[in-house]
N, C-alpha and C. Protein backbone atom coordinates (compact mmCIF):
# COMPACT_ATOMS: atom_id res chain seq x y z
N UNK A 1 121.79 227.07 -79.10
CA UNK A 1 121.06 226.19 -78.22
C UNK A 1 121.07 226.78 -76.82
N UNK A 2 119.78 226.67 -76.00
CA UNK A 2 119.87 227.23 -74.49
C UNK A 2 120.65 226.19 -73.60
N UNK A 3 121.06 226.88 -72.91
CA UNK A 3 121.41 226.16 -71.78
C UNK A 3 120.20 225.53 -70.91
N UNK A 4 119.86 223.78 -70.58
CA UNK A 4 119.27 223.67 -69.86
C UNK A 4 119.02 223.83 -68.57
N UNK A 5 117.99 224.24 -68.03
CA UNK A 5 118.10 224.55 -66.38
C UNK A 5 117.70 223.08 -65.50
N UNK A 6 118.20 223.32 -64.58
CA UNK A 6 117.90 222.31 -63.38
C UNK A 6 117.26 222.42 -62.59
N UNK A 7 116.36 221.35 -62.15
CA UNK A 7 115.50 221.97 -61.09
C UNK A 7 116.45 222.23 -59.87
N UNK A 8 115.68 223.31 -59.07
CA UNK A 8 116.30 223.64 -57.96
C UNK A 8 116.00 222.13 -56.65
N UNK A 9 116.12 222.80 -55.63
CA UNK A 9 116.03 221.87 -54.43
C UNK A 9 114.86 222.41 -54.03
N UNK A 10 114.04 223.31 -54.14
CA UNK A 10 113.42 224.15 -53.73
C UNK A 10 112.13 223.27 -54.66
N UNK A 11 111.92 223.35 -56.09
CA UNK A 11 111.07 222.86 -56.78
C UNK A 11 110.95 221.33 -56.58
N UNK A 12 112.08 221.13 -56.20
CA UNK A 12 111.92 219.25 -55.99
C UNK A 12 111.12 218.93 -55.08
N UNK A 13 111.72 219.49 -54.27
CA UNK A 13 110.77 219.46 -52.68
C UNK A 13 109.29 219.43 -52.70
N UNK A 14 108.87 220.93 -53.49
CA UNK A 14 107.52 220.98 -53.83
C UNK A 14 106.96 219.88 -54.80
N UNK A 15 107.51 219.40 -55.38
CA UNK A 15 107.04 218.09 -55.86
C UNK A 15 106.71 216.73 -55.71
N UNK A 16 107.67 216.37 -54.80
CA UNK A 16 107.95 215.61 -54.12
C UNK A 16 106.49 215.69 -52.84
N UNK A 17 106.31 216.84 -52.16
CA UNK A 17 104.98 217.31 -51.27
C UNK A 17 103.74 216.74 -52.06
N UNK A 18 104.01 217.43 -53.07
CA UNK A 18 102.58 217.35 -53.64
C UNK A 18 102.62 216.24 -54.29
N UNK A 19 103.18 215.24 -54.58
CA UNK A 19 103.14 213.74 -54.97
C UNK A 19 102.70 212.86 -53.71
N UNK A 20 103.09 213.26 -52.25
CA UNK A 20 102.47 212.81 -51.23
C UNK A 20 101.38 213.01 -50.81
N UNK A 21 101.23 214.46 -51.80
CA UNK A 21 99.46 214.70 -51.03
C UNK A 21 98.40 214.37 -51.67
N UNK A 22 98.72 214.23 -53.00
CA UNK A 22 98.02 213.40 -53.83
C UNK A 22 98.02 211.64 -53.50
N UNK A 23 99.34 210.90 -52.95
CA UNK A 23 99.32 209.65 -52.41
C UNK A 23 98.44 209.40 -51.54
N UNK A 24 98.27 210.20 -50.15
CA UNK A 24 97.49 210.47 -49.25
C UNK A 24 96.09 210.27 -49.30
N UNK A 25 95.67 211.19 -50.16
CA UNK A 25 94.36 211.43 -51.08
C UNK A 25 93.46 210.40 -51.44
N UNK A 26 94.23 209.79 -52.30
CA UNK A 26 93.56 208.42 -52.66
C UNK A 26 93.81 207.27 -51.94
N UNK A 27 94.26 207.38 -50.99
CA UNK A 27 94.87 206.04 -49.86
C UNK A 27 93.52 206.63 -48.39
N UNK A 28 93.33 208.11 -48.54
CA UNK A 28 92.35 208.47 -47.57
C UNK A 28 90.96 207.96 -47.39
N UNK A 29 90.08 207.73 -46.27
CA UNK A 29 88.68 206.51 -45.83
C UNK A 29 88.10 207.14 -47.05
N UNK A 30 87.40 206.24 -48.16
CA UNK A 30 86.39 206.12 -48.57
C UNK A 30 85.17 207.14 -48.23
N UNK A 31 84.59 207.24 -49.54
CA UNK A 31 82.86 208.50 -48.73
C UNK A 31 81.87 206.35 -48.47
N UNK A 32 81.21 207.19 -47.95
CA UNK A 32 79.91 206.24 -47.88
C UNK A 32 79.01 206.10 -48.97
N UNK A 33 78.11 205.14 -49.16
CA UNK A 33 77.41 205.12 -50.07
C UNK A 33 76.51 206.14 -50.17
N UNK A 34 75.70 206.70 -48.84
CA UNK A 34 74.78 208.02 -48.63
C UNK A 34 75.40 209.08 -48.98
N UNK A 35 76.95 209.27 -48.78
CA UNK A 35 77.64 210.31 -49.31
C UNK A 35 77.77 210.62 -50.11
N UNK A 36 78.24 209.45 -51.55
CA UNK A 36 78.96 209.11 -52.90
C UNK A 36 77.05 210.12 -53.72
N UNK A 37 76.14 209.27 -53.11
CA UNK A 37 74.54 209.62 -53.82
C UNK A 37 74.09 210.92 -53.44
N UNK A 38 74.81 211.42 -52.49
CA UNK A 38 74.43 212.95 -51.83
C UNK A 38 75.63 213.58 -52.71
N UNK A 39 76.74 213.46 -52.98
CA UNK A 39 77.67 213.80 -53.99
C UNK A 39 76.63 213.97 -55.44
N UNK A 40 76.43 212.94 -55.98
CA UNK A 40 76.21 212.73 -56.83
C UNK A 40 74.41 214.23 -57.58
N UNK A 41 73.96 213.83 -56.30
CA UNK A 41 72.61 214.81 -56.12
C UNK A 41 73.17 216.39 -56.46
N UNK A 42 74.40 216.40 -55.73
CA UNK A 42 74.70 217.53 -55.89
C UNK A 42 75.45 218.19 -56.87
N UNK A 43 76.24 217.40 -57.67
CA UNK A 43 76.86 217.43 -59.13
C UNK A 43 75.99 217.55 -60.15
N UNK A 44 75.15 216.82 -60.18
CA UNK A 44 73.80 217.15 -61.44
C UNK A 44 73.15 218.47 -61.18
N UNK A 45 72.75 219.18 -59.84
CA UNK A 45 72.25 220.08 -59.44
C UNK A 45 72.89 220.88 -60.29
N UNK A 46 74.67 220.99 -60.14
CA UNK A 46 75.45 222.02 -60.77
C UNK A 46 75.39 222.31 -62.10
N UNK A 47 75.35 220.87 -62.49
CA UNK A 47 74.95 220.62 -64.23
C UNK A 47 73.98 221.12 -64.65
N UNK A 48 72.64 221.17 -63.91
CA UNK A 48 71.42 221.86 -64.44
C UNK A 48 71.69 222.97 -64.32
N UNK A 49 71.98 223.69 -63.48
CA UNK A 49 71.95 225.26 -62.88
C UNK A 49 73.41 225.94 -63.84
N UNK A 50 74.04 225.22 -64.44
CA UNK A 50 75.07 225.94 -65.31
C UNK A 50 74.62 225.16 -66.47
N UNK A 51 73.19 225.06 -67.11
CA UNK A 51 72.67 224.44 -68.01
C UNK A 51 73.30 223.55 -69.29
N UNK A 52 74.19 222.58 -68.26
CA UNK A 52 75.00 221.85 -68.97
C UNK A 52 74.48 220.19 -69.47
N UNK A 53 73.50 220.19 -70.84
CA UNK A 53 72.90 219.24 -71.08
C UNK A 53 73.53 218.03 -70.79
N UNK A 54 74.77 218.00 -71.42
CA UNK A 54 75.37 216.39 -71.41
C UNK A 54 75.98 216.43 -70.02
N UNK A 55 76.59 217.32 -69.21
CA UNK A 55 76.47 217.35 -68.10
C UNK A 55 75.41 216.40 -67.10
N UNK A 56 74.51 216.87 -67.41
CA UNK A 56 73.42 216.20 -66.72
C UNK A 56 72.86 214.60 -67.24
N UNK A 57 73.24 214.69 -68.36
CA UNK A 57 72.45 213.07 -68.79
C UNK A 57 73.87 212.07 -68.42
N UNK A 58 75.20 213.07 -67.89
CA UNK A 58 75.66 211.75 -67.64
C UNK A 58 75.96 211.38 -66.19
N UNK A 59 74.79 211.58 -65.47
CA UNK A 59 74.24 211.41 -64.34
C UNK A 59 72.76 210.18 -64.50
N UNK A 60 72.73 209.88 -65.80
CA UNK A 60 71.63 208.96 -66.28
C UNK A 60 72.16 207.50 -67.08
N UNK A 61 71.46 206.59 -66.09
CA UNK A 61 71.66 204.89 -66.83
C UNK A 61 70.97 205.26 -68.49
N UNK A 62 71.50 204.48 -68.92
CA UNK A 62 71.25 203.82 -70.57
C UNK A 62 69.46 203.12 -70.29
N UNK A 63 69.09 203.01 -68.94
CA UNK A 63 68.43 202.27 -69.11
C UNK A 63 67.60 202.63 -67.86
N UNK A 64 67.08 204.07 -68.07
CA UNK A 64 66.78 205.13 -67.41
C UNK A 64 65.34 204.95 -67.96
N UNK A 65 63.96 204.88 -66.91
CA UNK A 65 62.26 204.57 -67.18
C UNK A 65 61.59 205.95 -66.17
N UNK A 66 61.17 206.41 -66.70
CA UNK A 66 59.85 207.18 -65.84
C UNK A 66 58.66 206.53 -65.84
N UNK A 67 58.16 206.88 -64.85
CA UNK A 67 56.68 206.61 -64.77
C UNK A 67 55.75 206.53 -65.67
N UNK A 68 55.80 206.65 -67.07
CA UNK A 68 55.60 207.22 -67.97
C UNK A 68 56.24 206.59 -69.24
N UNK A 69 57.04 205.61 -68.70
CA UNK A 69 57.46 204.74 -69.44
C UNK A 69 58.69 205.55 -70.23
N UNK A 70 58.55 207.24 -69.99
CA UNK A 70 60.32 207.80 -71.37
C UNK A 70 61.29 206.96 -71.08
N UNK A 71 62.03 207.08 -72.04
CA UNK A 71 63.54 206.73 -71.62
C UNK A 71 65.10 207.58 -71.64
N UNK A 72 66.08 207.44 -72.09
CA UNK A 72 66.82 208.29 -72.26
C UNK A 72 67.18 209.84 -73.14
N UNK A 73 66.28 208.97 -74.02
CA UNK A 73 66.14 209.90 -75.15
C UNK A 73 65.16 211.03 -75.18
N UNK A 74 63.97 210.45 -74.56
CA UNK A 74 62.70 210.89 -73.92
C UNK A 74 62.92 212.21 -73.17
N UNK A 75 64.03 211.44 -72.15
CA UNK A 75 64.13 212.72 -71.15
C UNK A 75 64.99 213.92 -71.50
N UNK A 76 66.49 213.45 -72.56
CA UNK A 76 67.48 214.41 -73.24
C UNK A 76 66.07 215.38 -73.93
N UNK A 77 65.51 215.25 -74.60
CA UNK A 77 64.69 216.00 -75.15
C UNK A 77 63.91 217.12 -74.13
N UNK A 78 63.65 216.12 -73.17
CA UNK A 78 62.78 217.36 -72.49
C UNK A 78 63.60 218.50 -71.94
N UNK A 79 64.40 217.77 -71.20
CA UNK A 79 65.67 218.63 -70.32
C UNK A 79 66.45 219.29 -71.78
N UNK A 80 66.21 219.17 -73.17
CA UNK A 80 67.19 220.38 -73.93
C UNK A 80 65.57 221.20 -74.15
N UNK A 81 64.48 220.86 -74.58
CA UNK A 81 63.47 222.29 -74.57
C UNK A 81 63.45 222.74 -73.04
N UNK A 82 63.63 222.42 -71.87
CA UNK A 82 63.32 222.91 -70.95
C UNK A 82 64.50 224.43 -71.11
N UNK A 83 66.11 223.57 -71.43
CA UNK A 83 67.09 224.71 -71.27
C UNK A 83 67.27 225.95 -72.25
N UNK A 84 66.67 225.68 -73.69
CA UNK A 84 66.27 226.49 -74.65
C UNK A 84 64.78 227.53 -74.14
N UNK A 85 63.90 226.81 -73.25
CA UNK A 85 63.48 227.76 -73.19
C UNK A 85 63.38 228.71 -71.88
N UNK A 86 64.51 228.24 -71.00
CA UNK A 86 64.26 228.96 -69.88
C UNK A 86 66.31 229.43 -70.00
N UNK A 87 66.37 230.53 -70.10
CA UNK A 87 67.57 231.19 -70.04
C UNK A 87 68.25 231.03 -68.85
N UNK A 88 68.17 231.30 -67.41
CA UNK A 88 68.78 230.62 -66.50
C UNK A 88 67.74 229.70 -65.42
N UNK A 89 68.46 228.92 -65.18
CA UNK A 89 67.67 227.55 -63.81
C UNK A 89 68.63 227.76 -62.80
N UNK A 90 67.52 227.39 -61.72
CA UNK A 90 68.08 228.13 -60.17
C UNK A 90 67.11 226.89 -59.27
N UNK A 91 68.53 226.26 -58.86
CA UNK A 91 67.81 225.07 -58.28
C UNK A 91 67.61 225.07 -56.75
N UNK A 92 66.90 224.58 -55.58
CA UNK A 92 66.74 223.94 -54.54
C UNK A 92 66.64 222.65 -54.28
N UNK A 93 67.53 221.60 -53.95
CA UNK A 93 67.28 220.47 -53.89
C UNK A 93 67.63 220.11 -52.11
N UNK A 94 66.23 219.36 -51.88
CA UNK A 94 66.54 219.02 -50.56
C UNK A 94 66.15 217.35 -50.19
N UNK A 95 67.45 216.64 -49.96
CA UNK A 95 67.47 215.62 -49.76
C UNK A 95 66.26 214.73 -48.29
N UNK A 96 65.13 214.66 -48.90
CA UNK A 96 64.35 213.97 -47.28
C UNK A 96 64.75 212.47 -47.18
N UNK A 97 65.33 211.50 -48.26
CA UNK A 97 65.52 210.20 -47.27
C UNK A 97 66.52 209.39 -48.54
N UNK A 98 67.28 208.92 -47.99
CA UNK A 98 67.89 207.92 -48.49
C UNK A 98 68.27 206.76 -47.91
N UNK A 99 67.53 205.51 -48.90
CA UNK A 99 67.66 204.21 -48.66
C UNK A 99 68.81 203.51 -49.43
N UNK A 100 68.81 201.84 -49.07
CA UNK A 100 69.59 201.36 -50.04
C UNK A 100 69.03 200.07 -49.53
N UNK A 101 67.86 199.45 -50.48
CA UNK A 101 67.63 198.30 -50.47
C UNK A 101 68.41 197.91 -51.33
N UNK A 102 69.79 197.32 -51.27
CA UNK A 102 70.65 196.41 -52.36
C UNK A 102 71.56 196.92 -51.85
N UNK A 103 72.78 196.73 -51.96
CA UNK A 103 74.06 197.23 -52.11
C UNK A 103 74.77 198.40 -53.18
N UNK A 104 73.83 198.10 -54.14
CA UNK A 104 73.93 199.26 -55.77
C UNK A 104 72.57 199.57 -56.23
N UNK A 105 71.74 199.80 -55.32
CA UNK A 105 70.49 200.47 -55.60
C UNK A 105 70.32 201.90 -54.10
N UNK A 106 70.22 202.74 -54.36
CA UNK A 106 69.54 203.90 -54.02
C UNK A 106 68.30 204.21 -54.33
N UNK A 107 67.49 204.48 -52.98
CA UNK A 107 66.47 205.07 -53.34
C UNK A 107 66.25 206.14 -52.48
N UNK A 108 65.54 207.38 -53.35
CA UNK A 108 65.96 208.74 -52.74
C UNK A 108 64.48 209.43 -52.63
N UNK A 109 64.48 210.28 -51.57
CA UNK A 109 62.99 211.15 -51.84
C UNK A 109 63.95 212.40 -51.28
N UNK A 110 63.24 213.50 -52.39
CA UNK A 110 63.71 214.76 -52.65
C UNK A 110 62.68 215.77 -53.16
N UNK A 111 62.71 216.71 -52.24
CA UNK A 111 61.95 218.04 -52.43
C UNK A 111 63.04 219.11 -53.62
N UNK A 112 62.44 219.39 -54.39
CA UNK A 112 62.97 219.94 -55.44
C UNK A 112 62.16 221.24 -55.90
N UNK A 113 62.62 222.55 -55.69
CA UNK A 113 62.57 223.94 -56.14
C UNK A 113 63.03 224.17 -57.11
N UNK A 114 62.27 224.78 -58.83
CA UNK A 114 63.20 224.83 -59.88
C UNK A 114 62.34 226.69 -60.12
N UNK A 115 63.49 227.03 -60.50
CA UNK A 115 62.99 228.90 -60.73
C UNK A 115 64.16 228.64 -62.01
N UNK A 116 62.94 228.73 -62.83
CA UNK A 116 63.96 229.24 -64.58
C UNK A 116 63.09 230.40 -65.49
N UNK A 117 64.16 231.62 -65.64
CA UNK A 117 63.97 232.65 -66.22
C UNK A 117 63.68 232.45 -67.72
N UNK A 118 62.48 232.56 -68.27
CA UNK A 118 61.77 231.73 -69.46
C UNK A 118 62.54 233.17 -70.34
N UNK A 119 63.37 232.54 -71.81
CA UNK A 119 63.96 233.19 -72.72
C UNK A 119 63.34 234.45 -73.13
N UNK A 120 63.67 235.54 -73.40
CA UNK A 120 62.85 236.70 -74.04
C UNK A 120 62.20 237.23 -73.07
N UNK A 121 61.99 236.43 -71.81
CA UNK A 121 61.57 237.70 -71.00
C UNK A 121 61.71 238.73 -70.77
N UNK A 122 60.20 239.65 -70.43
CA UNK A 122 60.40 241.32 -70.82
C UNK A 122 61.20 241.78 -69.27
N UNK A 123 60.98 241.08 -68.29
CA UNK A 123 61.69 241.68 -66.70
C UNK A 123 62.05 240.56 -66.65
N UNK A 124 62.71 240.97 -65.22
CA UNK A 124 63.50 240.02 -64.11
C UNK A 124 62.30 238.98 -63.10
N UNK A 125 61.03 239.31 -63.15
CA UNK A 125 60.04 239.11 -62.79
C UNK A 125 59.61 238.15 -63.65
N UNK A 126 59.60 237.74 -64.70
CA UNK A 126 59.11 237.03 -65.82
C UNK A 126 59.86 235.67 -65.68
N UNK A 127 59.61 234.90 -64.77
CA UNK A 127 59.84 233.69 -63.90
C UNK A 127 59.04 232.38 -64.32
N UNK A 128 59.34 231.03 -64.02
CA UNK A 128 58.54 229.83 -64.32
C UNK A 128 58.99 229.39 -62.38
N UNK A 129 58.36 229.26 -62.19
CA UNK A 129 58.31 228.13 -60.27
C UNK A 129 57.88 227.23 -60.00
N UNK A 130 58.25 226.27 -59.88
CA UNK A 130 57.77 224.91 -59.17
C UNK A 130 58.30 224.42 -58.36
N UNK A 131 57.37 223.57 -57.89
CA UNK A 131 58.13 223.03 -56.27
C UNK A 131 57.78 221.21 -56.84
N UNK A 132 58.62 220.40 -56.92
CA UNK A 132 57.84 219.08 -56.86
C UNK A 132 58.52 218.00 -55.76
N UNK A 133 57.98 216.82 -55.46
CA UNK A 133 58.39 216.10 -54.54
C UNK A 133 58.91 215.11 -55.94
N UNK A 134 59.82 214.28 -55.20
CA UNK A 134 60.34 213.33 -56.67
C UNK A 134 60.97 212.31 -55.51
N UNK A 135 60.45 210.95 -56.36
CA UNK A 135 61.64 209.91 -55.84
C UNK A 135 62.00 209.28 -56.77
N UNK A 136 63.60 209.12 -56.29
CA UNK A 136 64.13 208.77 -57.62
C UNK A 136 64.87 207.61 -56.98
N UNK A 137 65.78 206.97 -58.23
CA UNK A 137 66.70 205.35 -58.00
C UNK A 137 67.73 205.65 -58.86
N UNK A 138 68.75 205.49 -57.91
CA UNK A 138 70.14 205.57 -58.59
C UNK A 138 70.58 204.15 -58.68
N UNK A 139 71.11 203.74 -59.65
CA UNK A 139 71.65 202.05 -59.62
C UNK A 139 73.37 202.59 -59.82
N UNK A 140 74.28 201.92 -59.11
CA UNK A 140 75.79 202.18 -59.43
C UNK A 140 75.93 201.23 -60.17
N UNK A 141 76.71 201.66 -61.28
CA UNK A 141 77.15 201.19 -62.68
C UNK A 141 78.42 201.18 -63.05
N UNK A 142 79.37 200.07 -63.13
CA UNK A 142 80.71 200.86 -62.68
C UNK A 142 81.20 201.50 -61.92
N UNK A 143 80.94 201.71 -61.03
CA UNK A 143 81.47 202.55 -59.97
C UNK A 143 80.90 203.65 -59.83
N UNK A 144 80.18 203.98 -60.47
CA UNK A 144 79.12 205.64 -60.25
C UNK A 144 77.93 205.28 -60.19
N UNK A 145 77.22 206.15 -59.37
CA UNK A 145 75.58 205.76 -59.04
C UNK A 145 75.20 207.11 -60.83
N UNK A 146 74.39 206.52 -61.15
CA UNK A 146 73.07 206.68 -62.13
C UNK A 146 71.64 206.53 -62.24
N UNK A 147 70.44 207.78 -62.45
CA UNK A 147 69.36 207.53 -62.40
C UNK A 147 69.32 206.42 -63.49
N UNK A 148 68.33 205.65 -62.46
CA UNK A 148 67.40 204.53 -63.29
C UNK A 148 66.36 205.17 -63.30
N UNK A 149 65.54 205.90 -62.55
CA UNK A 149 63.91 205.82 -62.08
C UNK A 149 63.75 206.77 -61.53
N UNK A 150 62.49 207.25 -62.24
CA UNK A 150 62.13 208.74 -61.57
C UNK A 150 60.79 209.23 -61.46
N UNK A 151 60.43 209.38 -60.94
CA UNK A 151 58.71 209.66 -60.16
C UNK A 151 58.38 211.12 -59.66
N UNK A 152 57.78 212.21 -59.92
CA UNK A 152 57.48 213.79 -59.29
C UNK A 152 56.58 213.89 -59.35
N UNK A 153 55.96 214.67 -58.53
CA UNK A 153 54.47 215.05 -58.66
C UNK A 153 54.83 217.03 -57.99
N UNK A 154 54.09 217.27 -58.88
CA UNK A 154 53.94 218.74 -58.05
C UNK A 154 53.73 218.73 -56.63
N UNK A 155 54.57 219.42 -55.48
CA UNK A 155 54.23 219.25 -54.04
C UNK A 155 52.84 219.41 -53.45
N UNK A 156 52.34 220.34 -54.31
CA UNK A 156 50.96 220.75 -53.88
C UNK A 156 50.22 219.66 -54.10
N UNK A 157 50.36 218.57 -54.22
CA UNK A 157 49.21 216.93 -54.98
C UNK A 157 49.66 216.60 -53.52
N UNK A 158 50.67 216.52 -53.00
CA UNK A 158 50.69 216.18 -51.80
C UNK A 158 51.20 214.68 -52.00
C-alpha cells in the first residue's frame, strides 16, 4: 500500500485563492440585458463559424416562426444543408440596434456578412457571399435569451 500524501500549505493556499475567486465571480455586478443579448449574438456567431449544428439551435425557442411561417425544424434543416454544403462559414455580424419592449423580449437589427467555402470547391476563390440585414427577437426563457423571430432580406433590397 502507498503511503498517502498530504497536501502541502502551499496547495491549500492555492485552493483556498481560487475558491475565492470563483466566490467573487459569481457575487460580481450582473451583465445587462443589452449585454447578456450582445453575449448571446456572439456565441451563436461562434457556433456557426465552427459549424456546430446543435450548437446553434440551442440558441433557438421551441417556438421559433419566420416570416415564412418555418419553425424549428424548418430552420435545423436549412442551417444542416447550408453546413453540408458549404465546408467553412466566416461570419460578420454587426449589431445596429437593440431594443427591449418587455422585460424578456429583445428586439435586434443586425447587418450580417456570411462567406462559406461551398464543399468540393476547385480553389480558394470558389466562395458563396452575402450580406443581409435581419431583425430578429430573442424572448428569455429561463434565464437565457432565445430566437423567437426572424426576418432578412438581402442588404441590397434595402
Amino acid at each position: 500500500m502507498l503511503p498517502q500524501s498530504r497536501p502541502t500549505v502551499a496547495s491549500l493556499r492555492r485552493a483556498f485563492i481560487a475558491g475565492v475567486v470563483v466566490a467573487l465571480a459569481a457575487c460580481g455586478p450582473r451583465q445587462t440585458p443589452e449585454a447578456q443579448v450582445r453575449a448571446v449574438v456572439a456565441q451563436a456567431e461562434h457556433a456557426a463559424e465552427a459549424r456546430d449544428l446543435s450548437g446553434i439551435m440551442d440558441f433557438v425557442s421551441a417556438d421559433y416562426r419566420d416570416e415564412q411561417g418555418n419553425g424549428t425544424a424548418e430552420l435545423k434543416q436549412y442551417l444542416r444543408g447550408y453546413l453540408i454544403a458549404h465546408q467553412s462559414v466566416h461570419l460578420l455580424v454587426k449589431v445596429n440596434s437593440v431594443e427591449f419592449p418587455y422585460r424578456d423580449l429583445a428586439k435586434l437589427g443586425l447587418t450580417l456578412g456570411a462567406l462559406g467555402r461551398e464543399s468540393g470547391a476547385a480553389t480558394a476563390f470558389d466562395v458563396a457571399a452575402d450580406v443581409y440585414d435581419v431583425e430578429l427577437e430573442l424572448r428569455l426563457e429561463g434565464g437565457e435569451w432565445r430566437a423567437t423571430r426572424a426576418r432578412w432580406r438581402p442588404a441590397s433590397e434595402g
